[in-house]
C-alpha atoms as a PDB file:
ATOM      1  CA  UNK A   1     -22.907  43.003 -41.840  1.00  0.00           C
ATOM      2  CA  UNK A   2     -24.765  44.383 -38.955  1.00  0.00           C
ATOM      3  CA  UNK A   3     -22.836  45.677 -36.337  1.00  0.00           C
ATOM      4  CA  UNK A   4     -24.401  43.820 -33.092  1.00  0.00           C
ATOM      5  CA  UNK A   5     -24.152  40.167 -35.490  1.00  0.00           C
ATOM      6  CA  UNK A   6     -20.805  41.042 -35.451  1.00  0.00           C
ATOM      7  CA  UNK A   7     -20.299  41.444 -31.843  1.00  0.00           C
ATOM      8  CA  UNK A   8     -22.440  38.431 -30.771  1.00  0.00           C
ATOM      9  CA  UNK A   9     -20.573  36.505 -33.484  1.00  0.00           C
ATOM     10  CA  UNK A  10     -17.103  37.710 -31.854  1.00  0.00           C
ATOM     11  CA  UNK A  11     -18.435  36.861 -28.367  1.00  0.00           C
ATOM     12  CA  UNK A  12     -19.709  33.364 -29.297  1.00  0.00           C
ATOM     13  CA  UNK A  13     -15.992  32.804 -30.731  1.00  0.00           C
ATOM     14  CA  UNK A  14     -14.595  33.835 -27.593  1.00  0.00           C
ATOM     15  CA  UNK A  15     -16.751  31.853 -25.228  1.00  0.00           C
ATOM     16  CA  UNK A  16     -15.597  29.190 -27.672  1.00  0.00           C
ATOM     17  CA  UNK A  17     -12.147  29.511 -27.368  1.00  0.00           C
ATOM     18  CA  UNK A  18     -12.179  29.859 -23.776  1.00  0.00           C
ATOM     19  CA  UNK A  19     -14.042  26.594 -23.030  1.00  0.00           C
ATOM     20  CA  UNK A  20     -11.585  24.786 -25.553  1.00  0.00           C
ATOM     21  CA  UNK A  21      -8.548  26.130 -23.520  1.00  0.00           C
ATOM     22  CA  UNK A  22     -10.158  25.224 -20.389  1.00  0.00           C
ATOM     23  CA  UNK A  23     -11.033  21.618 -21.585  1.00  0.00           C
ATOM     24  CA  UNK A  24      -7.127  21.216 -22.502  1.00  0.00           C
ATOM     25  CA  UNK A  25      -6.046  22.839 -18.902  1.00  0.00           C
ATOM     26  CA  UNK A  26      -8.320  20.051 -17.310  1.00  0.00           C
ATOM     27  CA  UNK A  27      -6.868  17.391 -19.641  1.00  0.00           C
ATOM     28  CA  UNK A  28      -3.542  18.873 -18.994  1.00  0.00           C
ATOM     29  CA  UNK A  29      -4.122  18.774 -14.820  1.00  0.00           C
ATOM     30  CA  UNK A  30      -6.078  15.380 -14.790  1.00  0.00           C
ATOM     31  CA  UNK A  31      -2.867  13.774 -16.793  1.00  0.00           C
ATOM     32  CA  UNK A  32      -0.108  15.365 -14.382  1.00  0.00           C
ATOM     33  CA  UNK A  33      -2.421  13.902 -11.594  1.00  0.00           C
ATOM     34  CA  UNK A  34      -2.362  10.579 -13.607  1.00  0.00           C
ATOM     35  CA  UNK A  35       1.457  11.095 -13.721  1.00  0.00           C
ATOM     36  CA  UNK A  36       1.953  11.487 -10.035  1.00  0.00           C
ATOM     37  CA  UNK A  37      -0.095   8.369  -9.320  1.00  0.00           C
ATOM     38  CA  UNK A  38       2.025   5.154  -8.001  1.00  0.00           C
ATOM     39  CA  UNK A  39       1.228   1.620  -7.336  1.00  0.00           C
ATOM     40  CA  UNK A  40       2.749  -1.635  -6.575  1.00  0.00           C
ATOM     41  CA  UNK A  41       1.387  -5.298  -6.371  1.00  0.00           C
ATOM     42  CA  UNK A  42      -1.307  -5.190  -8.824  1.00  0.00           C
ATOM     43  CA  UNK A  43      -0.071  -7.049 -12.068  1.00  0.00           C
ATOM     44  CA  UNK A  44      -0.573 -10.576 -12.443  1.00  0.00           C
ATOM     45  CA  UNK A  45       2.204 -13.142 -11.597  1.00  0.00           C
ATOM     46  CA  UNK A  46       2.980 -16.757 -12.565  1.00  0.00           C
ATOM     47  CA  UNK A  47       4.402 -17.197  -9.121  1.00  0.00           C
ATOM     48  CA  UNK A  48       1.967 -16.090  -6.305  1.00  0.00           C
ATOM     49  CA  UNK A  49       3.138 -16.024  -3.106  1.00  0.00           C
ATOM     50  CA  UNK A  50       0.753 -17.289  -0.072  1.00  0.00           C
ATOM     51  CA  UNK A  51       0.640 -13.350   1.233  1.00  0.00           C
ATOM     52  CA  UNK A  52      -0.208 -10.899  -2.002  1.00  0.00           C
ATOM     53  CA  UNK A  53      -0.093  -7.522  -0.862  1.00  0.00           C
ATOM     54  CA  UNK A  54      -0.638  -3.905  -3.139  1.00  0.00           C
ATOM     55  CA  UNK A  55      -0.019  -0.629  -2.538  1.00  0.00           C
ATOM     56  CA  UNK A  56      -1.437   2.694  -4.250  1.00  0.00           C
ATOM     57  CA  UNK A  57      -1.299   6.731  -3.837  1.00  0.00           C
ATOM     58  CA  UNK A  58      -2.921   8.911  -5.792  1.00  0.00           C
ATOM     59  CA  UNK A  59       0.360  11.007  -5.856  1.00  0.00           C
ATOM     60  CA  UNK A  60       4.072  10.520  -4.853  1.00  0.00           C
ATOM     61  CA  UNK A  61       4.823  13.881  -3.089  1.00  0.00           C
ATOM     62  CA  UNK A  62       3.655  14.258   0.745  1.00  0.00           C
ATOM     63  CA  UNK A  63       3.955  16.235   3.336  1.00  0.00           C
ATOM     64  CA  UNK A  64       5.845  14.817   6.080  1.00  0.00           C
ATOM     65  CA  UNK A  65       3.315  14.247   8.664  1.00  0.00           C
ATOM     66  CA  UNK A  66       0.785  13.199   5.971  1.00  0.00           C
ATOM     67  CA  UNK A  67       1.814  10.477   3.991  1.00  0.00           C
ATOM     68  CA  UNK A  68      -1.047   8.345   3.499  1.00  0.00           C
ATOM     69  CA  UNK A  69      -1.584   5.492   1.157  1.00  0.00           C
ATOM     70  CA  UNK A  70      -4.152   2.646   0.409  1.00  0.00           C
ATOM     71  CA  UNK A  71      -3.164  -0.708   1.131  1.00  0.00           C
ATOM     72  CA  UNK A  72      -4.459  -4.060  -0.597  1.00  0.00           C
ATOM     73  CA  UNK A  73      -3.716  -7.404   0.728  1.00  0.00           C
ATOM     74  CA  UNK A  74      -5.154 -11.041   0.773  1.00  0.00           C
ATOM     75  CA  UNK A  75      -3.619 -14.164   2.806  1.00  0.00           C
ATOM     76  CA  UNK A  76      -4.710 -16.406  -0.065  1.00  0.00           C
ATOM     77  CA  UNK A  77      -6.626 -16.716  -3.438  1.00  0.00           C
ATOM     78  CA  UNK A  78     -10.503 -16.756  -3.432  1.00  0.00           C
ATOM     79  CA  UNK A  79     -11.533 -20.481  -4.014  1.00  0.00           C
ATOM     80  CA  UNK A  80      -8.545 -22.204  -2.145  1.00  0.00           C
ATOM     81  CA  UNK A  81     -10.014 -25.209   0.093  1.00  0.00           C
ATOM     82  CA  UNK A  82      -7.578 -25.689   2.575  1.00  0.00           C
ATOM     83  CA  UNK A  83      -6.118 -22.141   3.353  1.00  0.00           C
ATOM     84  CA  UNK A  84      -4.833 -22.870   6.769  1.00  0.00           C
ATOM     85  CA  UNK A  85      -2.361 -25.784   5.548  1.00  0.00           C
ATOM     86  CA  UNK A  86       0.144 -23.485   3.976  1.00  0.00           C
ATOM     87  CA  UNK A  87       0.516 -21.474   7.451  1.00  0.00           C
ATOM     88  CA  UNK A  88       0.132 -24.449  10.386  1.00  0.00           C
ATOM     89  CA  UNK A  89       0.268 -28.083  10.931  1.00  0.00           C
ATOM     90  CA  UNK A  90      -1.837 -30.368  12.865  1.00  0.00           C
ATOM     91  CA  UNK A  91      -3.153 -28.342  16.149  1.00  0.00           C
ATOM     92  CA  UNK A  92      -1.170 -25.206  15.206  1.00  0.00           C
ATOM     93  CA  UNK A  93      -3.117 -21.594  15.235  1.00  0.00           C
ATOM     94  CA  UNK A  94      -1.616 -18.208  13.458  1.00  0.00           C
ATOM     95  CA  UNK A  95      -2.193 -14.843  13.190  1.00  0.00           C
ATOM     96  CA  UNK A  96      -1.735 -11.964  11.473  1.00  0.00           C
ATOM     97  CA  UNK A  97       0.467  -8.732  12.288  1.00  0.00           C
ATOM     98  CA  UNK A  98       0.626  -5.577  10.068  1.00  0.00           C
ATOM     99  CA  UNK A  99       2.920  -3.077  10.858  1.00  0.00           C
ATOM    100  CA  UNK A 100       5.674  -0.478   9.533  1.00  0.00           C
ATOM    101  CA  UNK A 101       9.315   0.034  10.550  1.00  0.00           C
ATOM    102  CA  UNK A 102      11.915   2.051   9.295  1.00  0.00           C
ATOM    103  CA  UNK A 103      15.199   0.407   7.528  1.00  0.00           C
ATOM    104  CA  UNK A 104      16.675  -1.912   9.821  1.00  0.00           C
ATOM    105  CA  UNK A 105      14.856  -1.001  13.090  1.00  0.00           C
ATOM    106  CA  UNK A 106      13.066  -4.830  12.389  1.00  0.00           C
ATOM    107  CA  UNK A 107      15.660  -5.985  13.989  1.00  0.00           C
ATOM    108  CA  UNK A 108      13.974  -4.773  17.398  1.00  0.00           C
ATOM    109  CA  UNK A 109      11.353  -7.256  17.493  1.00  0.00           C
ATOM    110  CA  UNK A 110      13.035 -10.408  15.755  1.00  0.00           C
ATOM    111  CA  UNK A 111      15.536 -12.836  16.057  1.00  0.00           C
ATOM    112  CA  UNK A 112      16.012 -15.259  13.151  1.00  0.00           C
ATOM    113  CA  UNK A 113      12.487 -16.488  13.333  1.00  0.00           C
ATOM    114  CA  UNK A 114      11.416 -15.299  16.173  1.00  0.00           C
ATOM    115  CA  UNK A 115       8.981 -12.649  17.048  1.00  0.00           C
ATOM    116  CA  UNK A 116       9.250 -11.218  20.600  1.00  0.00           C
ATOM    117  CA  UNK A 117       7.780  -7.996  22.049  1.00  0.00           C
ATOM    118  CA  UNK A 118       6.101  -6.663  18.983  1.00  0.00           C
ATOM    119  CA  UNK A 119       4.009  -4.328  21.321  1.00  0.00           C
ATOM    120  CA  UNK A 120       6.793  -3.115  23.440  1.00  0.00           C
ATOM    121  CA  UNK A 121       8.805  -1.178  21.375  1.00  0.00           C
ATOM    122  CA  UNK A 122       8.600   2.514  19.638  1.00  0.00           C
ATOM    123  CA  UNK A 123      10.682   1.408  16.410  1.00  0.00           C
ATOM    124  CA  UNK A 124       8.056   0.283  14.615  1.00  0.00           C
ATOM    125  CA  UNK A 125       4.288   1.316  13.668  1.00  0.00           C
ATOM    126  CA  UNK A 126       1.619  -1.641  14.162  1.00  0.00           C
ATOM    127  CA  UNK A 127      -1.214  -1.253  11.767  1.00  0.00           C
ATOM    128  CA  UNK A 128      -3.293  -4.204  12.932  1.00  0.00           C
ATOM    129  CA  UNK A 129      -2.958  -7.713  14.187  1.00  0.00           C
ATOM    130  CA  UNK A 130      -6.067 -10.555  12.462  1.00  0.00           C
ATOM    131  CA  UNK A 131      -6.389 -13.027  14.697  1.00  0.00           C
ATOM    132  CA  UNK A 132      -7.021 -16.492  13.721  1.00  0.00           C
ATOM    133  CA  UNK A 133     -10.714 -16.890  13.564  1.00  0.00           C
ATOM    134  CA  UNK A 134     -11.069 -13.624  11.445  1.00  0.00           C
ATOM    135  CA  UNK A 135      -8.428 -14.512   8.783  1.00  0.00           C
ATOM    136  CA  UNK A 136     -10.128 -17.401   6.912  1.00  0.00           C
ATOM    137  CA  UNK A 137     -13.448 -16.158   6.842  1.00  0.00           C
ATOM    138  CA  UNK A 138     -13.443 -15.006   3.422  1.00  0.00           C
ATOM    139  CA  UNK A 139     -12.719 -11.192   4.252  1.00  0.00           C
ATOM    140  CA  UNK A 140      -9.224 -11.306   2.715  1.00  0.00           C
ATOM    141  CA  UNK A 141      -8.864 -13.284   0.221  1.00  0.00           C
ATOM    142  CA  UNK A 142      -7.399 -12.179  -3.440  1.00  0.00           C
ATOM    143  CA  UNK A 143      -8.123 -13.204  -7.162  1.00  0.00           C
ATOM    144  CA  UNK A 144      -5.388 -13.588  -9.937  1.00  0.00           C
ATOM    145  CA  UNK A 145      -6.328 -13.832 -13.732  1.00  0.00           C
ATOM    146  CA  UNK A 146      -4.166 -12.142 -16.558  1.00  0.00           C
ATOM    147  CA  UNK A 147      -7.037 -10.172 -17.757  1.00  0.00           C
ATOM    148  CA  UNK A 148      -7.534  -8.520 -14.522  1.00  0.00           C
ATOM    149  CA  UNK A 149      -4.148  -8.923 -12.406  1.00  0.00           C
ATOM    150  CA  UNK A 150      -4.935  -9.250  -8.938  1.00  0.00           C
ATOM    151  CA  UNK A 151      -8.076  -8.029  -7.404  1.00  0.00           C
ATOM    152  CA  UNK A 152      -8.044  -7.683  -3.732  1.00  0.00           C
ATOM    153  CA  UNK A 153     -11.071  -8.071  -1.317  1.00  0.00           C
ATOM    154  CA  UNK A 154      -9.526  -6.130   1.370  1.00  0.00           C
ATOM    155  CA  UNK A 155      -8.302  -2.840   1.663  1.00  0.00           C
ATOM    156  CA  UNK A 156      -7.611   0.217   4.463  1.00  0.00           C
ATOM    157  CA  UNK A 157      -5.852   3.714   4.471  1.00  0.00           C
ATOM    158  CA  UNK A 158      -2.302   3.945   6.268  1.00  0.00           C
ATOM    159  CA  UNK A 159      -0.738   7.125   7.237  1.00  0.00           C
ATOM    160  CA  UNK A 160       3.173   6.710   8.439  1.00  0.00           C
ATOM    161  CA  UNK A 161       4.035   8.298  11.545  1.00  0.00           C
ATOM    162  CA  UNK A 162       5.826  11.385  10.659  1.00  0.00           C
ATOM    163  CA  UNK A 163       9.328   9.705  13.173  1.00  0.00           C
ATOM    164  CA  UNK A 164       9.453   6.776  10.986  1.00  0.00           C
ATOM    165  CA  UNK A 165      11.473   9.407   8.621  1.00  0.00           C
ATOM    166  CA  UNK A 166      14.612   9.411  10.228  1.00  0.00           C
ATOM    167  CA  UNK A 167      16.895  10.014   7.460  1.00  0.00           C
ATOM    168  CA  UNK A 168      17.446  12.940   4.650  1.00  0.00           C
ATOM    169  CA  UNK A 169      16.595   9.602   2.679  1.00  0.00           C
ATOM    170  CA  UNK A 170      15.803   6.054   3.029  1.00  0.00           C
ATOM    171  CA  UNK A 171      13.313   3.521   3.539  1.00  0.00           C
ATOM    172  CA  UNK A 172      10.333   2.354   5.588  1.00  0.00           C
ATOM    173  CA  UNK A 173       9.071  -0.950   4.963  1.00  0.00           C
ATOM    174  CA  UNK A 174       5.481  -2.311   5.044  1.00  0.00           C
ATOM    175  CA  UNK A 175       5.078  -5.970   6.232  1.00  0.00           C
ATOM    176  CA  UNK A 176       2.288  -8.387   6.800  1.00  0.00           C
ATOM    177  CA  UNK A 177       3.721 -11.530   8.654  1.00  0.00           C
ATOM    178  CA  UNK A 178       1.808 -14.965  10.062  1.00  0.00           C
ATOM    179  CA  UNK A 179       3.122 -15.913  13.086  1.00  0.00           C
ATOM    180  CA  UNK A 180       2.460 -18.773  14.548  1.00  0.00           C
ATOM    181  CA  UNK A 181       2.364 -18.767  18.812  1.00  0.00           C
ATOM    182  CA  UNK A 182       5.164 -20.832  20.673  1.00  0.00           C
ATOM    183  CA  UNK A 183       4.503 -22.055  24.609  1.00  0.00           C
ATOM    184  CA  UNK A 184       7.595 -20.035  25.639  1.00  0.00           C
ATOM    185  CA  UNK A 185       5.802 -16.637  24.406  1.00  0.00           C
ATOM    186  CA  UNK A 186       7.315 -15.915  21.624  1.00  0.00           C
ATOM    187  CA  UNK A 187       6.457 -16.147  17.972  1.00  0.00           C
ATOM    188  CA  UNK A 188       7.675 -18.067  14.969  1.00  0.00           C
ATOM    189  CA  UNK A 189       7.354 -16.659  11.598  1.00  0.00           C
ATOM    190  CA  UNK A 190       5.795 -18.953   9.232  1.00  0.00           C
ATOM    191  CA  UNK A 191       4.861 -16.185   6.327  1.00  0.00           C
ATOM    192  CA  UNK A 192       5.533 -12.930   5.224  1.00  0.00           C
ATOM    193  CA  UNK A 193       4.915 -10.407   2.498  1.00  0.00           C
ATOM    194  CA  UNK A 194       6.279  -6.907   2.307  1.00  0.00           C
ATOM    195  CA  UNK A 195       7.072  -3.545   0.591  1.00  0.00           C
ATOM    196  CA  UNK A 196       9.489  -0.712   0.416  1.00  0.00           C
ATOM    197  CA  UNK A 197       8.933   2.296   0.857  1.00  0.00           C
ATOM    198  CA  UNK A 198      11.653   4.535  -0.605  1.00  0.00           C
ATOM    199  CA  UNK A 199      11.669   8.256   0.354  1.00  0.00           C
ATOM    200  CA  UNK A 200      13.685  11.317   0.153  1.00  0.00           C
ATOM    201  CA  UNK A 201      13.082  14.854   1.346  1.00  0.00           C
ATOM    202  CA  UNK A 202      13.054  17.120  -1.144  1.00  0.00           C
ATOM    203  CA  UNK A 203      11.858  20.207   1.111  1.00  0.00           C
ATOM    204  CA  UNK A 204      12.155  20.581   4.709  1.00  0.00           C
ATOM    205  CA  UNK A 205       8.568  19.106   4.853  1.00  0.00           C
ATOM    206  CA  UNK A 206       8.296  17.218   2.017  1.00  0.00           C
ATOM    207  CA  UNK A 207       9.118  13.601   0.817  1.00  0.00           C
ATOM    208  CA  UNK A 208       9.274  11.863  -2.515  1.00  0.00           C
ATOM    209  CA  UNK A 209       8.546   8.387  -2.054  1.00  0.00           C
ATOM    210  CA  UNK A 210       7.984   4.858  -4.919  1.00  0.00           C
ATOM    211  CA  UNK A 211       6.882   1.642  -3.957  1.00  0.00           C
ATOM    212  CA  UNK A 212       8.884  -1.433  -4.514  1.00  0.00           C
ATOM    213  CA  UNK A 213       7.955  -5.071  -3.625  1.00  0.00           C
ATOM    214  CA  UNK A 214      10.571  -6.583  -0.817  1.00  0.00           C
ATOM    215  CA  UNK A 215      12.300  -9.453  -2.771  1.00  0.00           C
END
């Protein structure tokens, strides 16, 4: 057999081999990826609540000062006629307040019911209030089938303040409440959805969190 057949022959198999190896270390890092990805809310349910609300990461390790997630969330199902009625009655309005706090720091803003000084206070993280006029419009609304789960019209990208993580472990919690306005200034809780956010350092800078659904 001719020498240079046998050395293009020999280089061919190589090439060979190494784009086979590197098609299995691509496999191998796109399924550790896969591994690493969390997510909570998505699955269909027989019992809805009024407030659906889904998280998702495309990995559970952060650094401290950068733990970022998406967050999915819909004050009620696509199609509903008369949205308002499970939140108000008669000439009530409500909004919408989105915000973080860590363990029991909640405690800070409420009382029973009651919401008070929500914007006064450094224990907690507020994502973003949706005031009345915005929150029917269509903009966040979900859909439920079992084929699909839930499908959510809405989404944004939260990062967690970095003080929030107080503890060598614990949790920060996620909430999305309606609160309806009382004459005295105050607030009374007429809805609310949430989830946990368990962590634990496992470096100096570096957290381990999953996602669980506040019961």
């Amino acid at each position: 057999m001719n020498k240079k057949y046998i050395r293009i022959t020999i280089i061919a198999m190589l090439c060979a081999i190494a784009l086979i190896a590197t098609d299995i270390i691509l496999k191998y890092q796109h399924l550790e990826r896969k591994s690493h990805e969390i997510s909570e809310g998505f699955s269909y349910t027989y019992t809805p609540e009024r407030i659906m609300m889904g998280m998702k990461s495309k990995t559970d390790t952060f650094k401290v000062n950068d733990v970022t997630f998406d967050i999915y969330y819909g004050m009620y199902e696509e199609g509903d006629e008369n949205p308002k009625s499970y939140y108000i009655h008669e000439e009530e309005t409500v909004f919408f307040l989105l915000y973080l706090y860590a363990e029991d720091k909640n405690s800070d803003i409420t009382d029973g019911i009651l919401y008070k000084n929500y914007r006064n206070t450094d224990k907690i993280q507020l994502v973003k209030e949706i005031a009345y006029e915005e929150a029917f419009l269509g903009d966040y609304t979900y859909k439920m089938s079992k084929k699909n789960g839930i499908e959510y019209k809405h989404r944004e990208t939260v990062t967690i303040k970095e003080e929030l993580f107080d503890k060598d472990k614990g949790s920060i919690s996620i909430e999305l409440v309606a609160l309806v306005p009382l004459e005295n200034g105050e607030y009374m809780l007429s809805n609310i959805s949430g989830i946990n956010i368990i962590y634990e350092f496992i470096s100096e800078d570096t957290v381990k969190i999953e996602y669980r659904h506040i019961k």
